[in-house]
Protein backbone atom coordinates (compact mmCIF):
# COMPACT_ATOMS: atom_id res chain seq x y z
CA UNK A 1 12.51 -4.52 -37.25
CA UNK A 2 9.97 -2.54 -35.61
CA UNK A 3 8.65 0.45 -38.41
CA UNK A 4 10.27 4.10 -37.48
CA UNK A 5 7.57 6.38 -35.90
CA UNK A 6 4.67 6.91 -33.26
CA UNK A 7 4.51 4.32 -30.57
CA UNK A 8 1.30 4.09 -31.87
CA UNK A 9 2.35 2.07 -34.88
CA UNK A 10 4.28 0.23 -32.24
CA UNK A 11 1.21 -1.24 -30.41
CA UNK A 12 -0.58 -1.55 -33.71
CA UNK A 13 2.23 -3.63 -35.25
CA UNK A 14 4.16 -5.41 -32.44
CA UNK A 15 1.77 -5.24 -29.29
CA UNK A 16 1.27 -9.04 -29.67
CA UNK A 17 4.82 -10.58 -29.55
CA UNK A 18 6.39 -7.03 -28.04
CA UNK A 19 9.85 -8.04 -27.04
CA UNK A 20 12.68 -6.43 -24.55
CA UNK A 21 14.45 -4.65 -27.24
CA UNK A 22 11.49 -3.14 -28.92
CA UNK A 23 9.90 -1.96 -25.73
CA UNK A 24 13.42 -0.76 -25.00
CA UNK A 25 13.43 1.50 -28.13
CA UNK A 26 10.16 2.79 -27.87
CA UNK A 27 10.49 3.30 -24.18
CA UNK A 28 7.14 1.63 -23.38
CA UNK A 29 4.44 -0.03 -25.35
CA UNK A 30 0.96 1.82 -24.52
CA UNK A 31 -2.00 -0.15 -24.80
CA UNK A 32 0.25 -3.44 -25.98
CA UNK A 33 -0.53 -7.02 -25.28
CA UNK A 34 2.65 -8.15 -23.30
CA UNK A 35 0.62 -11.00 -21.20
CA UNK A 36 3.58 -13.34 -19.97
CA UNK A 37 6.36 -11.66 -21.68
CA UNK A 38 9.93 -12.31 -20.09
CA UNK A 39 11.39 -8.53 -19.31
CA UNK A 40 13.65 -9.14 -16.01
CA UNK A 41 15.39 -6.10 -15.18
CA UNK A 42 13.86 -3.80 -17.92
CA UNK A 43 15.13 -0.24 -17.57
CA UNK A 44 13.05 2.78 -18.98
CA UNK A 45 13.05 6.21 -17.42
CA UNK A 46 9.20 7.65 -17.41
CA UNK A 47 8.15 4.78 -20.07
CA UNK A 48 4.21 4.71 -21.70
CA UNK A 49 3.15 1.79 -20.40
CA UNK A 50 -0.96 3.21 -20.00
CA UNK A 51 -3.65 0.51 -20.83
CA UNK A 52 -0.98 -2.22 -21.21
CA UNK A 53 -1.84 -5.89 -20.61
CA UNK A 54 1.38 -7.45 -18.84
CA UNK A 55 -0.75 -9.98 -16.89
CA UNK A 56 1.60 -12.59 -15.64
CA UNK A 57 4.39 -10.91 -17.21
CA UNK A 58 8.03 -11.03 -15.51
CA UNK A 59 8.97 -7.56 -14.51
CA UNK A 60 11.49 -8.65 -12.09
CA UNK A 61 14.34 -5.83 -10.54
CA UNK A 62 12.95 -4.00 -13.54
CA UNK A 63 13.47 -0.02 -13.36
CA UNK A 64 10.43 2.01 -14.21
CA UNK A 65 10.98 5.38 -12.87
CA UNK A 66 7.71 7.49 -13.55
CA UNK A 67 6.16 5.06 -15.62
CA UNK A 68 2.44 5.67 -16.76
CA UNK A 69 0.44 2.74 -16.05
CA UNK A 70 -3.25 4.07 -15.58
CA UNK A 71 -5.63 1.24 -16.18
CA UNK A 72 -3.08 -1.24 -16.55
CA UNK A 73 -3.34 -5.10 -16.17
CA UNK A 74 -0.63 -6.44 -14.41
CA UNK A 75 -2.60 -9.63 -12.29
CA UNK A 76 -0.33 -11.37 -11.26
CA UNK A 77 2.62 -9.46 -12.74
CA UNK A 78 6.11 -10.13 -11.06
CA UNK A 79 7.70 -6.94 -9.92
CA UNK A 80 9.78 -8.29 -6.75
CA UNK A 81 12.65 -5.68 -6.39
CA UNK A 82 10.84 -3.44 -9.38
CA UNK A 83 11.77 0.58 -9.03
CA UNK A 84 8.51 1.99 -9.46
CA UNK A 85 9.42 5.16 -8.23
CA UNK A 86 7.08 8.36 -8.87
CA UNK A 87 4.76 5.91 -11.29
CA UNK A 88 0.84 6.61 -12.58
CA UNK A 89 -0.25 3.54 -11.37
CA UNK A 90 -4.19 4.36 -10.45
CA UNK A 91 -7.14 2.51 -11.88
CA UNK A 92 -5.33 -0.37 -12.35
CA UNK A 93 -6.13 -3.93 -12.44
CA UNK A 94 -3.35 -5.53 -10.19
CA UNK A 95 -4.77 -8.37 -8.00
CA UNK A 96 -2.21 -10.83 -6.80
CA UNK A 97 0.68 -9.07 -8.08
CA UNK A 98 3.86 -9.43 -6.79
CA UNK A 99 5.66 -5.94 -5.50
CA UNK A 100 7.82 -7.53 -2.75
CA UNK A 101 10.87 -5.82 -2.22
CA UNK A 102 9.87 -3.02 -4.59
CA UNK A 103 10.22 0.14 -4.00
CA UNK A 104 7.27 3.13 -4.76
CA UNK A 105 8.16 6.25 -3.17
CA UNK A 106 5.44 8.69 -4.70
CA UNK A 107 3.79 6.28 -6.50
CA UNK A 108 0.40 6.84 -7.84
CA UNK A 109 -1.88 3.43 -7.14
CA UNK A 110 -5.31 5.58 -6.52
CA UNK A 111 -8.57 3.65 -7.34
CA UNK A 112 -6.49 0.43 -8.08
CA UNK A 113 -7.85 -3.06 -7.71
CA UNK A 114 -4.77 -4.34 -4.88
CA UNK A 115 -6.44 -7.40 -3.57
CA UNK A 116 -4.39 -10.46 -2.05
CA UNK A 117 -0.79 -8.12 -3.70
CA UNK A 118 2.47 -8.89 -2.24
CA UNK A 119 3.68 -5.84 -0.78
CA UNK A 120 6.22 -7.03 1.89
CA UNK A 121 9.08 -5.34 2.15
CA UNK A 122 7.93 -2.91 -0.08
CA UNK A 123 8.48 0.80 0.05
CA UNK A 124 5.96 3.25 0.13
CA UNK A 125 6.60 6.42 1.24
CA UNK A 126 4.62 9.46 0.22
CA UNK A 127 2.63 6.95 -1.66
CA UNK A 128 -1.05 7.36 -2.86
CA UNK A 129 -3.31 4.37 -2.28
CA UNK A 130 -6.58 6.10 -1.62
CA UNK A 131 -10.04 4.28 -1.97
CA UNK A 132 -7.63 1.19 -3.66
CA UNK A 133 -8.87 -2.48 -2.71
CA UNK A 134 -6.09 -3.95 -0.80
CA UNK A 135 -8.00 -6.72 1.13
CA UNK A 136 -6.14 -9.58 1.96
CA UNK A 137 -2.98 -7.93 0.71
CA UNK A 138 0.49 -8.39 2.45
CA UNK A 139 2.24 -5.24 3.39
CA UNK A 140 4.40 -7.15 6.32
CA UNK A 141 7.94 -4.80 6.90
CA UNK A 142 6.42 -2.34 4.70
CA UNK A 143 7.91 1.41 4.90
CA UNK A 144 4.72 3.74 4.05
CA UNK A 145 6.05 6.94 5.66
CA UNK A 146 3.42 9.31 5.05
CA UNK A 147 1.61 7.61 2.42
CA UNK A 148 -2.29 8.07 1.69
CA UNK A 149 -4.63 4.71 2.14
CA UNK A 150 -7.47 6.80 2.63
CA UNK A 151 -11.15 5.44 2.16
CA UNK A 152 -9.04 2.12 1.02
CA UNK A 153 -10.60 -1.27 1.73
CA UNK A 154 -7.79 -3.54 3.57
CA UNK A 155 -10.12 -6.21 5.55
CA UNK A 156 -7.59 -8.86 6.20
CA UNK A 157 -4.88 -7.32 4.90
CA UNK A 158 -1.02 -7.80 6.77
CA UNK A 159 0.77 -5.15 8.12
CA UNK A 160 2.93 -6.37 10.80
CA UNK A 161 5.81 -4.92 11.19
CA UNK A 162 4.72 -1.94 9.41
CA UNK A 163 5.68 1.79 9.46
CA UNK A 164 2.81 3.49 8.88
CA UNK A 165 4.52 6.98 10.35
CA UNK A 166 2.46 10.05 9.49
CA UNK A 167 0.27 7.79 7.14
CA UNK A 168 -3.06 8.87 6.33
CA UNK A 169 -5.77 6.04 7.16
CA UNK A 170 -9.09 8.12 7.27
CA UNK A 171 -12.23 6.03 6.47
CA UNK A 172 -10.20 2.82 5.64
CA UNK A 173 -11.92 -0.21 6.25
CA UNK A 174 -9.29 -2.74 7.87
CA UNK A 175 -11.25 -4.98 9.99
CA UNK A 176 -9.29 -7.98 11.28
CA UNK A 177 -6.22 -6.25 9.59
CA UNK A 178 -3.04 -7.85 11.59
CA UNK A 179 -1.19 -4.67 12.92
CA UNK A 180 1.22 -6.63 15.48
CA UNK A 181 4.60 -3.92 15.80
CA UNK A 182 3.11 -1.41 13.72
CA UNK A 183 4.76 2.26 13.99
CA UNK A 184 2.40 4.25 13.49
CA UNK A 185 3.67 7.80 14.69
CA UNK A 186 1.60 10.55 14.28
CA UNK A 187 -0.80 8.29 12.14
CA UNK A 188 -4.62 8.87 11.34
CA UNK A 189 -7.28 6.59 11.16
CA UNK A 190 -10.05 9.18 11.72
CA UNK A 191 -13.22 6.72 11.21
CA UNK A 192 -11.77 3.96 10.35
CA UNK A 193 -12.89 0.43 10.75
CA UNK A 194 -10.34 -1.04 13.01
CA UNK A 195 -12.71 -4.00 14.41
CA UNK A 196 -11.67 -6.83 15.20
CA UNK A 197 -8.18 -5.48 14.79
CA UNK A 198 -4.68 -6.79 17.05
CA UNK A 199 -2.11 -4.36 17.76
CA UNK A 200 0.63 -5.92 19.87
CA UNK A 201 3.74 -4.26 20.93
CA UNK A 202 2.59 -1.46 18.81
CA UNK A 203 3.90 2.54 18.44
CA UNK A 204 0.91 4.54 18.16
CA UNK A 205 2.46 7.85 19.60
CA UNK A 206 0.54 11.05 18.79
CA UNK A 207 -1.45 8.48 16.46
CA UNK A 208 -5.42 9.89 15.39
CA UNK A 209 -7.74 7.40 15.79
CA UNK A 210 -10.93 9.92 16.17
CA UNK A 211 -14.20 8.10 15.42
CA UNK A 212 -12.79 4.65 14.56
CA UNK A 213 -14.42 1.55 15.04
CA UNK A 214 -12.87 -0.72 17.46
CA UNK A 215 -15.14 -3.14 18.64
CA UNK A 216 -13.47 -6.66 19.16
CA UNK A 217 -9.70 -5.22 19.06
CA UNK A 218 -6.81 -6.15 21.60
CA UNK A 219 -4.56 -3.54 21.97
CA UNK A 220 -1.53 -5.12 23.87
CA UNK A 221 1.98 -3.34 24.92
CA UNK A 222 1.18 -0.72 22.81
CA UNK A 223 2.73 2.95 23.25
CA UNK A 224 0.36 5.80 22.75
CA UNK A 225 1.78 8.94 24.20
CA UNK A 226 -0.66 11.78 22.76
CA UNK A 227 -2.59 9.11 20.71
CA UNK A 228 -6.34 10.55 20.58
CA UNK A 229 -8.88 7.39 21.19
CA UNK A 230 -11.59 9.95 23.16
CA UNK A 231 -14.40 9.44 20.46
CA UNK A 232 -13.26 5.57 19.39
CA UNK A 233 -16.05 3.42 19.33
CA UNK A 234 -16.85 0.12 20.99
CA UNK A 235 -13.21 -0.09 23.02
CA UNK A 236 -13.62 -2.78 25.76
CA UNK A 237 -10.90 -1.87 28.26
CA UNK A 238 -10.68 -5.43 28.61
CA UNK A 239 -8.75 -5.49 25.74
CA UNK A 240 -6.45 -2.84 26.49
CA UNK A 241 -3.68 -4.43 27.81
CA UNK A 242 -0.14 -3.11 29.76
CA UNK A 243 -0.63 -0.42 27.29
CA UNK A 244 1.18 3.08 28.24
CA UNK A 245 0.80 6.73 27.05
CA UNK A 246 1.17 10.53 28.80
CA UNK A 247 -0.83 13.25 30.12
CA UNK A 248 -1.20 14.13 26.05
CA UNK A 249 -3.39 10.74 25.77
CA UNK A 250 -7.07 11.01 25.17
CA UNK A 251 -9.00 7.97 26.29
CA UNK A 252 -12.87 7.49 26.54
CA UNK A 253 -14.53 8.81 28.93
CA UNK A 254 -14.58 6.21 32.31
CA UNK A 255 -11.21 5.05 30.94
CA UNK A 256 -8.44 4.61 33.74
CA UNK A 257 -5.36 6.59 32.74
CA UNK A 258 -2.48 4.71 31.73
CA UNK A 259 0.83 4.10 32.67
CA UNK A 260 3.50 6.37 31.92
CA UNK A 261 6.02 5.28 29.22
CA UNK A 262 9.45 4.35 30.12
């Protein structure tokens, strides 16, 4: 039996072999070695979780509601279906971790180290992932309604299917990103590197994209009614294809206007 008092004396004493009913009582385990622990469907409301190793750890349809994980390390952590809702997730070390499914509506994942994370189907809405590294990362069917990736590095990264509605994408870097269906409604990617980018059958209506780079995109059956791309950079109509907007549109200069939408 675990010792009555601080969780303190709880990472001192059981951080090594921390198990499901001790995290349980203690409603977290801050700053405890939990590296491949089994805790499937773990349920803590606002749990101390900050400086934790669960690397590898199974987290799986866990509920986590406000949990504080600044400067966790969950590499590699399964979360698929996790409720990470309202979480302190920034500065954390989380590279191939699996969030599939999950859902983190206000979540806090500032500064965190994202690369090559699972994040289809996830949820994201009023989400922070500003200047977080989420190259190569899937985020296929993702729902980030107004969430923040701004000065975030996401070269490669998936997000087909994506709705990026009212998201904030200023100064991202997502060169080569795959943005096939993406709704992106009233979106900004004020300078943003968009190069090399392909955005087919797209929604970019009343969409920002002031400054950005877009040298070597397509842009293919694309809607962008009031979408601002006057001041884009390296656009080769070429590569703007059956693409429709209104009289709100903004192209670069020597641009023909496009078609209205149906």
């Amino acid at each position: 039996m675990l010792p009555q008092g601080s969780r303190r004396a709880f990472a001192q004493t059981a951080a090594p072999q921390g198990t499901f009913d001790q995290i349980t009582a203690q409603n977290g385990c801050p700053g405890c070695d939990l590296k491949l622990e089994s805790l499937r469907t773990l349920k803590l409301d606002m749990p101390d979780f900050t400086g934790v190793n669960l690397r590898e750890a199974d987290l799986k349809e866990a509920i986590l509601t406000g949990a504080r994980l600044a400067g966790a390390d969950l590499r590699r952590t399964e979360l698929e279906r996790a409720n990470l809702d309202g979480a302190d997730m920034t500065r954390s070390s989380m590279r191939g971790v699996d969030l599939e499914k999950a859902s983190l509506i206000k979540a806090r994942l500032s500064g965190s180290d994202m690369r090559d994370a699972d994040l289809n189907d996830a949820v994201l809405t009023s989400a922070k992932l500003d200047n977080t590294d989420l190259r190569n990362a899937k985020l296929t069917r993702s729902i980030a309604i107004g969430a923040n990736f701004s000065g975030s590095k996401m070269d490669g990264a998936s997000l087909e299917r994506a709705d990026l509605s009212s998201a904030m994408l200023d100064n991202a870097r997502l060169p080569y990103a795959g943005l096939d269906r993406i709704i992106a409604v009233d979106a900004s990617f004020r300078n943003a590197d968009l190069s090399g980018t392909r955005i087919t059958s797209g929604d970019l209506t009343d969409a920002d994209l002031s400054g950005a780079n877009m040298t070597g995109a397509l842009l293919r059956n694309t809607r962008l009614p009031g979408a601002k791309l006057k001041d884009v950079r390296g656009l080769d109509p070429k590569r703007m294809i059956n693409l429709c907007g209104d009289a709100r549109t903004e192209l670069p200069a020597g641009f023909e206007p496009l078609k209205p939408c149906s």
